[in-house]
C-alpha atoms as a PDB file:
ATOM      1  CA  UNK A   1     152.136 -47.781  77.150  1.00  0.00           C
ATOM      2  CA  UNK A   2     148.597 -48.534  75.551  1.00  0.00           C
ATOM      3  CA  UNK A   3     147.434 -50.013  79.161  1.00  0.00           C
ATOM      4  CA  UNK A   4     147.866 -46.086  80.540  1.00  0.00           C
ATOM      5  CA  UNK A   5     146.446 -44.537  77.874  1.00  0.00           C
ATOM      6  CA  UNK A   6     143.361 -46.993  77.847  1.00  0.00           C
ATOM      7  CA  UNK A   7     143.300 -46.583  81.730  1.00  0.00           C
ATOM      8  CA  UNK A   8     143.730 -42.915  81.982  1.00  0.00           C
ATOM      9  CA  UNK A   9     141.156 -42.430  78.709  1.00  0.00           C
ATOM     10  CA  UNK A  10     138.604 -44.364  80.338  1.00  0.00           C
ATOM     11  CA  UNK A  11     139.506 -42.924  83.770  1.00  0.00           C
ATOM     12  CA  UNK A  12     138.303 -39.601  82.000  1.00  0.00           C
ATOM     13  CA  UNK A  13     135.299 -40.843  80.549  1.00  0.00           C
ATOM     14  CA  UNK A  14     133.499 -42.004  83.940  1.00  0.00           C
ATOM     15  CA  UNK A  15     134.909 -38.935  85.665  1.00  0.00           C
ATOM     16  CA  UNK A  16     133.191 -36.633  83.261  1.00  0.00           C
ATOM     17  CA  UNK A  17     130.280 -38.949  82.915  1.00  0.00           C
ATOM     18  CA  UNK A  18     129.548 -38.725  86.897  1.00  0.00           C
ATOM     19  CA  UNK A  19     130.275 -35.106  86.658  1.00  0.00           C
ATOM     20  CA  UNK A  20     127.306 -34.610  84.082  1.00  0.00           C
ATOM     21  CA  UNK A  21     125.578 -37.060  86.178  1.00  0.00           C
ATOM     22  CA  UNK A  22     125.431 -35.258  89.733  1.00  0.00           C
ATOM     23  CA  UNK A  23     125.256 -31.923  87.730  1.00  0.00           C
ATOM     24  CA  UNK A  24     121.553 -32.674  86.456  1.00  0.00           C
ATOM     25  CA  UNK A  25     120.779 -34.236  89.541  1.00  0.00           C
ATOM     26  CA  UNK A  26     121.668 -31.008  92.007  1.00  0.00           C
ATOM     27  CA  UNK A  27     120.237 -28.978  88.858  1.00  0.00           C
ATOM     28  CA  UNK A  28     117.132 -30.685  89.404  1.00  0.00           C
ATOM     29  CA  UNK A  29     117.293 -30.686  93.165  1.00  0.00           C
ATOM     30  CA  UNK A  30     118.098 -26.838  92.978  1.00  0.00           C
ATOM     31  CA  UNK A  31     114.741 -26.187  90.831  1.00  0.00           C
ATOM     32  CA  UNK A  32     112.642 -28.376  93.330  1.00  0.00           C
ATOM     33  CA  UNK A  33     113.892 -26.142  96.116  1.00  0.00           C
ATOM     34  CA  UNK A  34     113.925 -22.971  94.660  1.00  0.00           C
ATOM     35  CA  UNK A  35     109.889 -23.675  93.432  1.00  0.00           C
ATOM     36  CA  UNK A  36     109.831 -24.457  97.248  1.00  0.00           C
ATOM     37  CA  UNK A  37     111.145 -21.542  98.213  1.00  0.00           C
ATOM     38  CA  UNK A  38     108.962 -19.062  95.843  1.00  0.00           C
ATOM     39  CA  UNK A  39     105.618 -21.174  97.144  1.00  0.00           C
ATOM     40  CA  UNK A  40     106.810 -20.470 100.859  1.00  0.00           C
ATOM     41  CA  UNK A  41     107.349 -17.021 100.078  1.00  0.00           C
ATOM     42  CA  UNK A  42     104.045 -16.698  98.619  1.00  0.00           C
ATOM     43  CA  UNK A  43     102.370 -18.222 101.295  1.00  0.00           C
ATOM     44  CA  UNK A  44     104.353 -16.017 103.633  1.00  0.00           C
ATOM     45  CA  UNK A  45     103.231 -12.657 102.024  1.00  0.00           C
ATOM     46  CA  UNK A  46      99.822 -13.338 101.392  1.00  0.00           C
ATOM     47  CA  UNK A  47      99.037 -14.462 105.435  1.00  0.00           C
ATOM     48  CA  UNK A  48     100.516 -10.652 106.177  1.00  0.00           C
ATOM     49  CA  UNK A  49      98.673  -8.906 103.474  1.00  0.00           C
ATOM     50  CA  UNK A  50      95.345  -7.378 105.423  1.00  0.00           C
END
């Protein structure tokens, strides 16, 4: 009984550790993109502006 809880506690503990792992990373990833986005926007509207 003490192997399944030892396998099934630290089955938990590297799921939830690569959870918070990817989480940052696409967090980061997301604010790289969305800065992206906002400069291309920028650049957009100020080529139309007369």
């Amino acid at each position: 009984m003490d192997f399944w809880l030892n396998l099934w506690t630290l089955t938990l503990i590297v799921g939830l550790g690569l959870f918070a792992v990817i989480a940052i990373v696409v967090a980061i990833g997301g604010a790289f993109d969305i800065r992206s986005l906002f400069r291309s926007l920028n650049a957009q509207h100020n080529r139309r502006e007369p």
